[in-house]
C-alpha atoms as a PDB file:
ATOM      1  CA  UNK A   1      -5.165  -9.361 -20.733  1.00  0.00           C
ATOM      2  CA  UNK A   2      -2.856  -7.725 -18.297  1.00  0.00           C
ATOM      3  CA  UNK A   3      -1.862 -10.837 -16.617  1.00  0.00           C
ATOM      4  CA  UNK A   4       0.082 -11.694 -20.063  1.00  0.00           C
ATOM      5  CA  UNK A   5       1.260  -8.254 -20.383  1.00  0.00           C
ATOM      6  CA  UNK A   6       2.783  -8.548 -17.041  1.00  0.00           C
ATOM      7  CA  UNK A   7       3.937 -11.941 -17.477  1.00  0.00           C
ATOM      8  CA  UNK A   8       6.040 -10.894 -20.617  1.00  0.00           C
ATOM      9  CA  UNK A   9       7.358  -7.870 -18.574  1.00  0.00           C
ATOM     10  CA  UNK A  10       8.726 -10.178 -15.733  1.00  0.00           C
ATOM     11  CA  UNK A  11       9.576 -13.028 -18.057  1.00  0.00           C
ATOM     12  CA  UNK A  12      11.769 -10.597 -19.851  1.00  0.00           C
ATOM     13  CA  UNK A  13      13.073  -8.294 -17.031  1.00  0.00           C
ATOM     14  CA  UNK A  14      12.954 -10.445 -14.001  1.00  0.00           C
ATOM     15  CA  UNK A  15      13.534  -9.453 -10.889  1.00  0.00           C
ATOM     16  CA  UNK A  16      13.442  -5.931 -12.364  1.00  0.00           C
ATOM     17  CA  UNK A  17      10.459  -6.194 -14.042  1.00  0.00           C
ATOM     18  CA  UNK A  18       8.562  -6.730 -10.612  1.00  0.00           C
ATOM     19  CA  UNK A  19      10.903  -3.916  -9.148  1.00  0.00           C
ATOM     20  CA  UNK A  20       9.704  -1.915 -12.332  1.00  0.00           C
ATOM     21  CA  UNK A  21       6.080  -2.995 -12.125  1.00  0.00           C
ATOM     22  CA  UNK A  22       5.302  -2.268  -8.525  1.00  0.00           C
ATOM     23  CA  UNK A  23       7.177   1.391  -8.765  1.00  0.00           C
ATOM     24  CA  UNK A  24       4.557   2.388 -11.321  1.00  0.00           C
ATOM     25  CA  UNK A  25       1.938   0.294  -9.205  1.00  0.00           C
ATOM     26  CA  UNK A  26       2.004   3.479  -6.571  1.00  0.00           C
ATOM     27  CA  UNK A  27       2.269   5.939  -9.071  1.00  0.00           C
ATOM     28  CA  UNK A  28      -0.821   4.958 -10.927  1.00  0.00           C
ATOM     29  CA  UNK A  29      -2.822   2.808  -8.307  1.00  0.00           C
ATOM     30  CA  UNK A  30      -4.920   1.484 -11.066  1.00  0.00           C
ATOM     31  CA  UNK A  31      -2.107  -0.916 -12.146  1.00  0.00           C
ATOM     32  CA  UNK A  32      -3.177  -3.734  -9.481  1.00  0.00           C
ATOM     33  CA  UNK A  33      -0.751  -5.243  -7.006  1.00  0.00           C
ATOM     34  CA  UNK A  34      -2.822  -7.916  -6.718  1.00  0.00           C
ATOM     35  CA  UNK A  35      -1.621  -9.639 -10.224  1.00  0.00           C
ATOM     36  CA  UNK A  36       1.684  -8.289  -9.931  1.00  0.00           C
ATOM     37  CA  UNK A  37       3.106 -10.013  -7.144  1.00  0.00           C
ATOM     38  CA  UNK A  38       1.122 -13.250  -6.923  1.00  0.00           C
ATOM     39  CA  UNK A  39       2.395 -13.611 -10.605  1.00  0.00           C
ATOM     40  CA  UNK A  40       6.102 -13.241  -9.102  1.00  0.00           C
ATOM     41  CA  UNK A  41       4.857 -15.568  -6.910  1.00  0.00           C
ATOM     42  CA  UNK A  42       3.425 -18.286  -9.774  1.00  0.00           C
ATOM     43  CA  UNK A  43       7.220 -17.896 -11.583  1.00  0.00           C
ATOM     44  CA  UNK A  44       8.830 -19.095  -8.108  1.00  0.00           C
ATOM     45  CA  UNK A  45       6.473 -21.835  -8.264  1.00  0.00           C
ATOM     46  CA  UNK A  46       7.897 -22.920 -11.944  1.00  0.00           C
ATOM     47  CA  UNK A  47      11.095 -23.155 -10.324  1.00  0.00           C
ATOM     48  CA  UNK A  48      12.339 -19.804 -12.085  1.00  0.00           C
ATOM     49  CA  UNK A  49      13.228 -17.474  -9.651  1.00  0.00           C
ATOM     50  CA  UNK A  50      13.484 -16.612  -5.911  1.00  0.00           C
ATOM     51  CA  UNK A  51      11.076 -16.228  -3.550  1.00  0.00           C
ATOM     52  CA  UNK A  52      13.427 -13.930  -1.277  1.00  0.00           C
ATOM     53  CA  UNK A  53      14.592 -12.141  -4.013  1.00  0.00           C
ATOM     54  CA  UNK A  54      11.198 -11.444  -5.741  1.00  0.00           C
ATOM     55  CA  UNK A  55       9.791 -10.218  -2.278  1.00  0.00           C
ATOM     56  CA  UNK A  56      12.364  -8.250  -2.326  1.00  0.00           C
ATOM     57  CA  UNK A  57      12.103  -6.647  -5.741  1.00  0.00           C
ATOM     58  CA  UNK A  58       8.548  -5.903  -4.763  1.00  0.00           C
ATOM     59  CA  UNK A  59       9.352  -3.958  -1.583  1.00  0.00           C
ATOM     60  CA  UNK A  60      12.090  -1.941  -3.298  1.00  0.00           C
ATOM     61  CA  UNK A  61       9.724  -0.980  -6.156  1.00  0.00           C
ATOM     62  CA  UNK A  62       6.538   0.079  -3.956  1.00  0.00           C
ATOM     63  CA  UNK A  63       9.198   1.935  -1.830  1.00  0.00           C
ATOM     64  CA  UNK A  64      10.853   3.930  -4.146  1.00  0.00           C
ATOM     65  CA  UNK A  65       6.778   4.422  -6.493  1.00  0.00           C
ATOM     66  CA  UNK A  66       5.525   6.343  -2.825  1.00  0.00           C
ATOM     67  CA  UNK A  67       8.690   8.876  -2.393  1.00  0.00           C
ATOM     68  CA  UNK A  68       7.164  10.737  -5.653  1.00  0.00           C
ATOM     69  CA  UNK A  69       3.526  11.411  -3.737  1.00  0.00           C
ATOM     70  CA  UNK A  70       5.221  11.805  -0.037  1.00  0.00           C
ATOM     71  CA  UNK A  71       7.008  14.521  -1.402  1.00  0.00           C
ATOM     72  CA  UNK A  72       4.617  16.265  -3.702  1.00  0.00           C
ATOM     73  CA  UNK A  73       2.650  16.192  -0.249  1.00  0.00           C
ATOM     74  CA  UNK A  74       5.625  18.035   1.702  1.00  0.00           C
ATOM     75  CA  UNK A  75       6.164  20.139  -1.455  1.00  0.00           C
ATOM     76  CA  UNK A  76       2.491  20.687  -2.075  1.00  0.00           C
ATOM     77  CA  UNK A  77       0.226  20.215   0.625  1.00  0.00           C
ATOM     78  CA  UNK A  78      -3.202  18.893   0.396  1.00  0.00           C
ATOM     79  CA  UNK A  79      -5.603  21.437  -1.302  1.00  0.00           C
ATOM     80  CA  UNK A  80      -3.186  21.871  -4.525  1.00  0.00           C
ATOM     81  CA  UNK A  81      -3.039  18.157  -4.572  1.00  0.00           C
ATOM     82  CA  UNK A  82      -6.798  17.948  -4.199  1.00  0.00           C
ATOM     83  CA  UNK A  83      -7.601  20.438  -6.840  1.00  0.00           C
ATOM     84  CA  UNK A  84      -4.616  19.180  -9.065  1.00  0.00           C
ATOM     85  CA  UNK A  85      -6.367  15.246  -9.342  1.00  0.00           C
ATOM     86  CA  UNK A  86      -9.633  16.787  -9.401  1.00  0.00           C
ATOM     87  CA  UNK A  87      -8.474  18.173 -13.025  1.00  0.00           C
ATOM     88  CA  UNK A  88      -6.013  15.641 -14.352  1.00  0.00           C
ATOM     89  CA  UNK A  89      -6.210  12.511 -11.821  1.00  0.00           C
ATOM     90  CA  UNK A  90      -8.733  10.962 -13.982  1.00  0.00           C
ATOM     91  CA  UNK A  91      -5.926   9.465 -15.933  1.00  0.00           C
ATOM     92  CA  UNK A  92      -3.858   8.446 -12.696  1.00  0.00           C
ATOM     93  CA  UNK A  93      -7.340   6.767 -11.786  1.00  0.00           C
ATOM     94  CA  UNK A  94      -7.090   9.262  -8.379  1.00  0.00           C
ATOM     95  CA  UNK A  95      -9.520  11.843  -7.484  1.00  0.00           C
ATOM     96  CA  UNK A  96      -9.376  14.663  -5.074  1.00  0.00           C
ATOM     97  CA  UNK A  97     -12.176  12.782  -2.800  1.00  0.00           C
ATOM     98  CA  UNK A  98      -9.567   9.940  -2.761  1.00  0.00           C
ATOM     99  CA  UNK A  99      -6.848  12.194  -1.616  1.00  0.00           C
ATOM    100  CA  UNK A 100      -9.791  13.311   0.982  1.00  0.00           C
ATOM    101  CA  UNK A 101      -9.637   9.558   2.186  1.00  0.00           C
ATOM    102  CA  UNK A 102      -6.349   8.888   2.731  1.00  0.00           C
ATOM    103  CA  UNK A 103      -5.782  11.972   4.608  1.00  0.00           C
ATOM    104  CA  UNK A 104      -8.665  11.474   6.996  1.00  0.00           C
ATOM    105  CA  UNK A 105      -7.328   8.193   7.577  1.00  0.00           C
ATOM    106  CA  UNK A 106      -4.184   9.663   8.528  1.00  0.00           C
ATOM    107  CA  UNK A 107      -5.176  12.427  10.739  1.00  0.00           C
ATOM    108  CA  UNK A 108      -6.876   9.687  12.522  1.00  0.00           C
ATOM    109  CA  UNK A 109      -4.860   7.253  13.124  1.00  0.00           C
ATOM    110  CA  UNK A 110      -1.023   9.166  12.939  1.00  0.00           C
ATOM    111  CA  UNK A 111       1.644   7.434  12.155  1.00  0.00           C
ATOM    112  CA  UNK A 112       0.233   4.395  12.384  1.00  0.00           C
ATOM    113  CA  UNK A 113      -1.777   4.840   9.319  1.00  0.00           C
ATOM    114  CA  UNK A 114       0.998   4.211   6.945  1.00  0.00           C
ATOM    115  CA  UNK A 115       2.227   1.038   8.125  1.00  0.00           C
ATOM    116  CA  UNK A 116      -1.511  -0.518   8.384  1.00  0.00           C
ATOM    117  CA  UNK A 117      -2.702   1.332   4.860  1.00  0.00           C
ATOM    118  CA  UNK A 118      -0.455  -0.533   3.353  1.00  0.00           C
ATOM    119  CA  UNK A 119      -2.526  -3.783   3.831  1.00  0.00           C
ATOM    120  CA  UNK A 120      -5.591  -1.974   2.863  1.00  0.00           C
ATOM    121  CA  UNK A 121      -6.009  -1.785  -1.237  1.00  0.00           C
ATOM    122  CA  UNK A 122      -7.258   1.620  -2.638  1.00  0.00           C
ATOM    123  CA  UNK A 123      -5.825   3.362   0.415  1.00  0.00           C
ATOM    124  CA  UNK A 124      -2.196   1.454   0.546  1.00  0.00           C
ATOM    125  CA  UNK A 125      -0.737   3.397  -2.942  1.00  0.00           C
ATOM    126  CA  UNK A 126      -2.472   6.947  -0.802  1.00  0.00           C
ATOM    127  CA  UNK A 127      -1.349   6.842   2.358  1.00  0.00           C
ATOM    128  CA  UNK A 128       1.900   8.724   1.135  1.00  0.00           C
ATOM    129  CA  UNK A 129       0.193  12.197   0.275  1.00  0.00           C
ATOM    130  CA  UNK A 130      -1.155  12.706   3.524  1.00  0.00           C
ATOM    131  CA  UNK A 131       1.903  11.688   5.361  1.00  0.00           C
ATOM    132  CA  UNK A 132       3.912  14.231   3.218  1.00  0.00           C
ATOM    133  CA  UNK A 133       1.670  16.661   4.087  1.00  0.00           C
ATOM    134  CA  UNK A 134       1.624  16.345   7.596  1.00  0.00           C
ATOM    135  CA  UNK A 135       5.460  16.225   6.779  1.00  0.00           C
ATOM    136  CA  UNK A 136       5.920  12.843   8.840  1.00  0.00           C
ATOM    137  CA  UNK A 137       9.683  13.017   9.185  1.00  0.00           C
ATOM    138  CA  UNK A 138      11.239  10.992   6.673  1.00  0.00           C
ATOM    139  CA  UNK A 139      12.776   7.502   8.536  1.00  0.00           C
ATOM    140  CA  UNK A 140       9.534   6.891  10.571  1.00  0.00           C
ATOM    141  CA  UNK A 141       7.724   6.987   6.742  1.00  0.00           C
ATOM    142  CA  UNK A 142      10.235   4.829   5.664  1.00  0.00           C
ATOM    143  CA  UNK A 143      10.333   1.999   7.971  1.00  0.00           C
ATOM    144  CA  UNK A 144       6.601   1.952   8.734  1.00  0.00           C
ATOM    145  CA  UNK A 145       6.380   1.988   4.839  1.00  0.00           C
ATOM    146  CA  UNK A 146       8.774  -0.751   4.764  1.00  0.00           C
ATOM    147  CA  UNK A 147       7.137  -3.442   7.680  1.00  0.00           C
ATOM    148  CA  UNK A 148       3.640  -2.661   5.863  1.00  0.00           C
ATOM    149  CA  UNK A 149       4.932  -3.084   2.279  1.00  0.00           C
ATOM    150  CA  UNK A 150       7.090  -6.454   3.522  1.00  0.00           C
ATOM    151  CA  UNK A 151       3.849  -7.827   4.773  1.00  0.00           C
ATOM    152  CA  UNK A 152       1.428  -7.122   1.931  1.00  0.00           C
ATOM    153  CA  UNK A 153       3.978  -8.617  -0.808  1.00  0.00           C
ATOM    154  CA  UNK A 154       4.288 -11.578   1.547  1.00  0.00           C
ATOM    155  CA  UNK A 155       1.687 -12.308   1.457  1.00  0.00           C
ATOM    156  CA  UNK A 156       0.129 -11.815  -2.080  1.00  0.00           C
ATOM    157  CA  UNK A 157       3.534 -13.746  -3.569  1.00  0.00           C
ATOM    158  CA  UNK A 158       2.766 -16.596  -1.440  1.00  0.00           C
ATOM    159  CA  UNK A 159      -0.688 -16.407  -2.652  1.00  0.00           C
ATOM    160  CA  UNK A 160       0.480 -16.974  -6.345  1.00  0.00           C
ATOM    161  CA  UNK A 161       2.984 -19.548  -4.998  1.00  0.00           C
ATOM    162  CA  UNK A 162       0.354 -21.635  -3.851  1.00  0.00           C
ATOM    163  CA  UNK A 163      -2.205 -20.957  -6.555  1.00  0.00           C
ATOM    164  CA  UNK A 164       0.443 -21.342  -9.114  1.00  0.00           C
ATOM    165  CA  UNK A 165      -1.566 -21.578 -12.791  1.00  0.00           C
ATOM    166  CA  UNK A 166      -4.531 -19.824 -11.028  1.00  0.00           C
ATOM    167  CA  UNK A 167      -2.704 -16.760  -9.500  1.00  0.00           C
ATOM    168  CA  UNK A 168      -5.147 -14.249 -11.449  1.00  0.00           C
ATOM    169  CA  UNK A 169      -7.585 -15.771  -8.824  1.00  0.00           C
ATOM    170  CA  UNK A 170      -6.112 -13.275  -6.455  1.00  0.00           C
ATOM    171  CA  UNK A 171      -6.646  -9.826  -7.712  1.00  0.00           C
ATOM    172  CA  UNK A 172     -11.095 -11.791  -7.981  1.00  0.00           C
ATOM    173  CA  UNK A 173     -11.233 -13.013  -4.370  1.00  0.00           C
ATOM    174  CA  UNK A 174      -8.452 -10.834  -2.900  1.00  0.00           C
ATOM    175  CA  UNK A 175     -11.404  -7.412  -3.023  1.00  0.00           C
ATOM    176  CA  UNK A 176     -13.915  -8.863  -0.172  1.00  0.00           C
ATOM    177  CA  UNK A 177     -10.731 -10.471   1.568  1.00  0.00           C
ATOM    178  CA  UNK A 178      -9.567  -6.834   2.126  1.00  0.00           C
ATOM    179  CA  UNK A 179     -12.670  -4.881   3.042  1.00  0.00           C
ATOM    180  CA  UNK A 180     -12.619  -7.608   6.227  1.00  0.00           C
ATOM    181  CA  UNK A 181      -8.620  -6.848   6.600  1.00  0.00           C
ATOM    182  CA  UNK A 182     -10.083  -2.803   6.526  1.00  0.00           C
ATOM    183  CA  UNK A 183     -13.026  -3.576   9.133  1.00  0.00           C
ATOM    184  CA  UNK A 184     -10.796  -5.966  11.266  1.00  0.00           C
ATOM    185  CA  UNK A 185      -8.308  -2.385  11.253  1.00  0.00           C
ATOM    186  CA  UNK A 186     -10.862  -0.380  12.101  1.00  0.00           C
ATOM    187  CA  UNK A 187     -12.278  -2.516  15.045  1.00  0.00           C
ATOM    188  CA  UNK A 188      -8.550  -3.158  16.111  1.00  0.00           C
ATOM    189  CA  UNK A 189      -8.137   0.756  16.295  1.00  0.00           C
ATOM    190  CA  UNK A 190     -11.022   1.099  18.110  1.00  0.00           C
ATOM    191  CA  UNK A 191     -10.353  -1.408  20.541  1.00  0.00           C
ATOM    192  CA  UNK A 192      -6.821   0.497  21.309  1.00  0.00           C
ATOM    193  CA  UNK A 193      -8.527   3.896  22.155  1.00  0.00           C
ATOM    194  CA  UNK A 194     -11.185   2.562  24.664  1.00  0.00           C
ATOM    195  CA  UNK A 195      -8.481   0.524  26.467  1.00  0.00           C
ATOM    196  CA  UNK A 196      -6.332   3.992  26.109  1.00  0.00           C
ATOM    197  CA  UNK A 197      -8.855   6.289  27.538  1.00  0.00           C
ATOM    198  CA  UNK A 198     -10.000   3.508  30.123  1.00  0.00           C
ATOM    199  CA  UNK A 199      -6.193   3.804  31.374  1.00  0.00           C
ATOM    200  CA  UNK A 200      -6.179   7.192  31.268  1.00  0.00           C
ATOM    201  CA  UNK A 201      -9.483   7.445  33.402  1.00  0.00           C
ATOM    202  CA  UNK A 202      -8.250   4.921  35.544  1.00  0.00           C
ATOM    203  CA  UNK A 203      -5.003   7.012  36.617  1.00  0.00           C
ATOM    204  CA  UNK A 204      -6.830  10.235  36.824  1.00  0.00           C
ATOM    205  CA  UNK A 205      -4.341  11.583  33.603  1.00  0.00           C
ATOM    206  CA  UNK A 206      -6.412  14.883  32.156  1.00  0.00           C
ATOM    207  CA  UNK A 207      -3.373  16.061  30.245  1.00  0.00           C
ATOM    208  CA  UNK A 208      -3.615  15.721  26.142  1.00  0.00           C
ATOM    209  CA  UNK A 209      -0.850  13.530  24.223  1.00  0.00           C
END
């Protein structure tokens, strides 16, 4: 299965192999996070590598696996991106609808989007296109990127950690555990722009941010 496939990859490559893994995680979303790091996380457990370190190796590969789409969206922009995965995304595993998505998520939300995406699977590995796009300047991409990223492999290593033989129980349980992360975002967002528009009423403010 692809839990031994990955296994030999990490076993072999170590710290680069997760590096390696979660790169090509964010170019081709279908390649699951969700085994990938609590599996990093399982090999700390056997006493074979670092838990710092492997976080680490995860962040730096998801990092450097969402410059490629965050340009192609400055480069690009989002209807030859659209049109371009509606013909050849099938193989990615991305469609233009998804691209759709990501960017409504990011009109909506701004900047924000892209550090709270990145806790949100099937929109995390996205969130970069639409960014690019609306050609978020570079070092706000980056660090929201980074917190969001940092948090995610966090927590899905110390998932595996603790599971240890049973990390592949992640990626099963890990699906319902992040449509409540996505509706606990939503309501959280929600929250924020009553209580914003409550204060605005409140001081009279009529201008637009």
């Amino acid at each position: 299965g692809l839990g031994d496939v990955y296994k030999r990859q990490i076993y072999s490559l170590g710290y680069v192999g997760i590096g390696f893994l979660m790169f090509l995680e964010n170019l081709f979303p279908p390649i699951p996070s969700e085994l990938i790091m609590p599996l990093g996380g399982f090999v700390v457990a056997q006493g074979k590598m670092d838990f710092s370190l492997v976080v680490i190796a995860g962040v730096v590969g998801t990092i450097l696996g969402a410059l490629p789409w965050y340009y192609a969206g400055r480069l690009l922009g989002e209807e030859r991106i659209k049109n371009f995965c509606d013909r050849y995304g099938k193989w990615m595993g991305i469609s233009g609808e998804d691209i759709a998505k990501s960017t409504r998520w990011f009109n909506k939300h701004g900047n924000k989007a892209v550090l709270f995406c990145r806790l949100v699977p099937g929109v995390r590995t996205l969130i970069s296109i639409p960014a690019g796009i609306g050609n978020m300047p570079f070092v706000p991409f980056a660090v929201y990127s980074t917190i969001g990223t940092t948090a995610w492999v966090l927590l899905l290593t110390y998932a595996g950690y603790v599971l240890g033989d049973n990390y592949e129980l992640v990626d099963k349980y890990f699906d319902p555990l992040s449509k409540i992360v996505l509706a606990i975002l939503v309501m959280a967002f929600v929250v924020w722009i009553v209580d914003k528009q409550m204060k605005r009423r409140r001081t009279g403010g009529k201008t637009e941010e």
